[in-house]
Protein backbone atom coordinates (compact mmCIF):
# COMPACT_ATOMS: atom_id res chain seq x y z
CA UNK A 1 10.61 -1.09 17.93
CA UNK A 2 9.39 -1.83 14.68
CA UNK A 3 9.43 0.78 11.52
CA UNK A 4 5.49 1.25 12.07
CA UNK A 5 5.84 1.66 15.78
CA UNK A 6 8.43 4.53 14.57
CA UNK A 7 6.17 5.88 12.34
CA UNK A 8 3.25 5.96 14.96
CA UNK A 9 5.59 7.16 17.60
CA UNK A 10 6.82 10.49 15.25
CA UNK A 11 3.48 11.32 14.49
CA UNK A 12 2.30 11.24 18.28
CA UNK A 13 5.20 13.34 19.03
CA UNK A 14 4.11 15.73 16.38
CA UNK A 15 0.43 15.41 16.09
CA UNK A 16 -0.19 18.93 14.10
CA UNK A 17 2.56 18.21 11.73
CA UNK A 18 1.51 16.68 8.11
CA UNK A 19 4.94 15.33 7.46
CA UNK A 20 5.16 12.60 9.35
CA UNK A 21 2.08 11.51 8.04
CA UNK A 22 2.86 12.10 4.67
CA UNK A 23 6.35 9.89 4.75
CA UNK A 24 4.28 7.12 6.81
CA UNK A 25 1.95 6.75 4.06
CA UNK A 26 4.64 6.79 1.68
CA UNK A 27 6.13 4.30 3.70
CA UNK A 28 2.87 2.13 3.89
CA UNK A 29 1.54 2.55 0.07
CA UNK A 30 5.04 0.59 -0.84
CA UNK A 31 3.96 -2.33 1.08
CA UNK A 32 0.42 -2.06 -0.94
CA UNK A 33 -1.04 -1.21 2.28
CA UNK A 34 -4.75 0.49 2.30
CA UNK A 35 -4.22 2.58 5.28
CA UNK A 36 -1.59 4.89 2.87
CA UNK A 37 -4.57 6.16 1.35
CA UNK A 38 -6.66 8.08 4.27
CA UNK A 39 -3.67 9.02 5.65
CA UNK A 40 -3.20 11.40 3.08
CA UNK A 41 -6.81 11.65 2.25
CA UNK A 42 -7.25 12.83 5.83
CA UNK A 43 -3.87 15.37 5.51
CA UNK A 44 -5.54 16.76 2.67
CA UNK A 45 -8.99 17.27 3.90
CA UNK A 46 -7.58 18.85 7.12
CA UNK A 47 -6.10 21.08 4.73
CA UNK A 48 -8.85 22.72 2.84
CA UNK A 49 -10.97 22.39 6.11
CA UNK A 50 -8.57 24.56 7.67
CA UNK A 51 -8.77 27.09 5.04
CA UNK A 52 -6.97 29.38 2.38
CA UNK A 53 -3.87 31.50 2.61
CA UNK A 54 -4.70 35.11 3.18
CA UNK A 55 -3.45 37.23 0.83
CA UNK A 56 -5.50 36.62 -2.16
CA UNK A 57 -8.25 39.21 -3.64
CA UNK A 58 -12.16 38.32 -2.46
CA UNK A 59 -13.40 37.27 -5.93
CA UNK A 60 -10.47 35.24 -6.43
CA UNK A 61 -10.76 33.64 -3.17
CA UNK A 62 -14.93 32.69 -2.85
CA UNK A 63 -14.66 30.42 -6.13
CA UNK A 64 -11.52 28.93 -4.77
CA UNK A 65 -13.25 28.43 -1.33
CA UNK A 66 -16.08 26.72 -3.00
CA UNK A 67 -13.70 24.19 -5.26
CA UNK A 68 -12.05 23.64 -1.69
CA UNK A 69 -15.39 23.43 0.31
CA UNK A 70 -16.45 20.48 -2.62
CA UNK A 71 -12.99 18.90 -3.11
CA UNK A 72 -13.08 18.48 1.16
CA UNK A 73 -16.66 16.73 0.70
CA UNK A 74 -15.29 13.98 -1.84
CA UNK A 75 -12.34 13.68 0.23
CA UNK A 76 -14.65 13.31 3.45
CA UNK A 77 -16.68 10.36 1.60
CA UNK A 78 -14.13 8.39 0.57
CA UNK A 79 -12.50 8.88 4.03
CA UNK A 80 -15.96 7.34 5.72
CA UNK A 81 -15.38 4.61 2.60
CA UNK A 82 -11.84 3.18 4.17
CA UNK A 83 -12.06 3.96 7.43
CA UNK A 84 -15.10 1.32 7.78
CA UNK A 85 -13.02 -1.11 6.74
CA UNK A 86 -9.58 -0.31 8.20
CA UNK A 87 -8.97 -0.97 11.99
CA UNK A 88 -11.29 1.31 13.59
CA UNK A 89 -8.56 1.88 16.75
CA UNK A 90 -5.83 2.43 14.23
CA UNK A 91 -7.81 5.32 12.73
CA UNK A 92 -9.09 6.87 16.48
CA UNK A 93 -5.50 6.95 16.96
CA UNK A 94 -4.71 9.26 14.05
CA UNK A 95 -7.57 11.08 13.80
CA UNK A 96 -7.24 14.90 14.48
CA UNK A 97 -10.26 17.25 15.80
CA UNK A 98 -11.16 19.76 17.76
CA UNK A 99 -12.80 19.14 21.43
CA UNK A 100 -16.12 20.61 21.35
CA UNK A 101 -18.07 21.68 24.92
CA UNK A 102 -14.60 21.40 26.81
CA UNK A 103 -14.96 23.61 30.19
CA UNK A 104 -11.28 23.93 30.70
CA UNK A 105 -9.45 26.85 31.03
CA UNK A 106 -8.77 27.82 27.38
CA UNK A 107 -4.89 28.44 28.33
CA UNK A 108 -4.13 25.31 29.50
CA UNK A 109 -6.34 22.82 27.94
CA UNK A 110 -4.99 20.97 24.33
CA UNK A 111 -7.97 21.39 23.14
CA UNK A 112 -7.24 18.87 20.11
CA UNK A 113 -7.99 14.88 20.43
CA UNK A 114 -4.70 14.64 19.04
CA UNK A 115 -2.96 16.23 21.91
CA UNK A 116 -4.58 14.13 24.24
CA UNK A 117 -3.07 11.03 25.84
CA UNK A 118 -4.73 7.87 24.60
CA UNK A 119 -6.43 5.32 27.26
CA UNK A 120 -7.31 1.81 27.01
CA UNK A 121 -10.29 3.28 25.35
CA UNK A 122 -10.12 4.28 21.61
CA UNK A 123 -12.68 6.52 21.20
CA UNK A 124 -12.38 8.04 24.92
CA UNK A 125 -9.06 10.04 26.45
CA UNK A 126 -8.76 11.79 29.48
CA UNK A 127 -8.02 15.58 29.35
CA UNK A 128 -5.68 16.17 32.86
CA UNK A 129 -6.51 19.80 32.50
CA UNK A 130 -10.41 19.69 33.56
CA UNK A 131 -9.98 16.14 34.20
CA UNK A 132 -12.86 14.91 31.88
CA UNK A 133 -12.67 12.49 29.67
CA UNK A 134 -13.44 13.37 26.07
CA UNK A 135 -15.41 10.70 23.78
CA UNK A 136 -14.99 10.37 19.73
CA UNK A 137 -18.47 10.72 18.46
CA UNK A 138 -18.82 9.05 15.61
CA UNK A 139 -22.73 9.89 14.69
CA UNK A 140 -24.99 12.81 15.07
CA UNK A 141 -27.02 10.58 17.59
CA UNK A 142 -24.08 9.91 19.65
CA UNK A 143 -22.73 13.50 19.64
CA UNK A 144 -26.23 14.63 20.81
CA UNK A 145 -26.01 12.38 23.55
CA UNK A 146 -22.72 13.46 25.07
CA UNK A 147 -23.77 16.79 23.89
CA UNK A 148 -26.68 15.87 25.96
CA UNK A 149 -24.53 14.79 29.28
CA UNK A 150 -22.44 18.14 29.01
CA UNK A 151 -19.17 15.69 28.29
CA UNK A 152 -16.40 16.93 26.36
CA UNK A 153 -16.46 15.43 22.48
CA UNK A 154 -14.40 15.40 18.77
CA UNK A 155 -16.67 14.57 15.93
CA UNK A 156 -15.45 13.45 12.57
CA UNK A 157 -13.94 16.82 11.07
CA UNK A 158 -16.82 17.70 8.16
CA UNK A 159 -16.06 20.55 6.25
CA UNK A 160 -18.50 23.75 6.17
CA UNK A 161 -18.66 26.12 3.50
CA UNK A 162 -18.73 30.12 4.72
CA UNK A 163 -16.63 32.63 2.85
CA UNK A 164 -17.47 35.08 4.72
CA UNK A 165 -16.39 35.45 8.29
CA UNK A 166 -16.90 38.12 10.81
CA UNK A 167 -14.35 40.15 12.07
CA UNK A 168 -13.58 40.97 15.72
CA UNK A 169 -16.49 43.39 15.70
CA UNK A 170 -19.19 41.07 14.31
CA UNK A 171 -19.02 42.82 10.97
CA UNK A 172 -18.53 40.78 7.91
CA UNK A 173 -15.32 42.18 6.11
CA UNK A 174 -13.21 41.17 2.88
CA UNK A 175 -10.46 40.84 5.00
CA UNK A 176 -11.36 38.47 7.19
CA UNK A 177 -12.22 35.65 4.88
């Protein structure tokens, strides 16, 4: 096994860790290679998508959402910018997302394309748990259309702005940002 096989194979044993990642762009940016960059563009967008410590004062933490919400947009373009010209089956294989319209019981199913097992496939793997296979939608059109067929799907993670978020009762509270 070569060191990128080793690489690849720690980060599919870990897919929600960001440190194998990080050292495997690390490892690629001293060979001058391109791919160094959305790796850590897409650690750091996953980031901010996935939000803000708790623990910080409201009107501290809207601004800092917002600078987060815009920094994860910039990051999200210039992810689109490399990944059309970097082997399309090398990203698939790193990419990280929620499955969206899954039917699987929520215990058991991954419900992460990076959990998954890959296939032949790059933008399709099967989910053993409701035995469906789930497709990488790369377009709005496309994710309509499996939408459409009631098929599982991961779409490109964008990042949404909402500072507020509703707490178990529906209620919009402080806390729950």
């Amino acid at each position: 096994m070569n060191d990128e096989a080793a690489f690849m194979a720690m980060i599919l044993a870990n897919p929600d860790d960001d440190a194998p990642r990080l050292v495997f762009a690390d490892w690629l940016d001293e060979r001058g290679d391109r791919r160094a960059e959305w790796l850590r563009l897409t650690v750091r967008r996953d980031q901010l998508v996935r939000g803000l410590p708790a623990g910080e004062g409201l009107l501290v933490r809207i601004p800092a959402r917002l600078r987060d919400h815009t920094e994860a947009l910039r990051i999200t373009r210039r992810i689109e910018k490399l990944a059309a010209v970097l082997p399309e089956a090398w990203t698939l294989r790193l990419t990280r997302g929620p499955i969206e319209n899954c039917r699987g019981p929520a215990d058991a199913c991954p419900r992460a394309w990076q959990r998954l097992p890959e296939s032949d496939q790059p933008d399709q793997r099967p989910c053993h748990e409701c035995q469906r296979v789930v497709e990488y939608c790369r377009t709005s059109w496309q994710t309509l259309r499996v939408r459409l067929r009631d098929r599982p799907f991961v779409r490109p993670m964008t990042p949404t702005f909402n500072p507020w978020k509703p707490g178990p009762d529906g209620q919009l509270r402080e806390g729950a940002v």
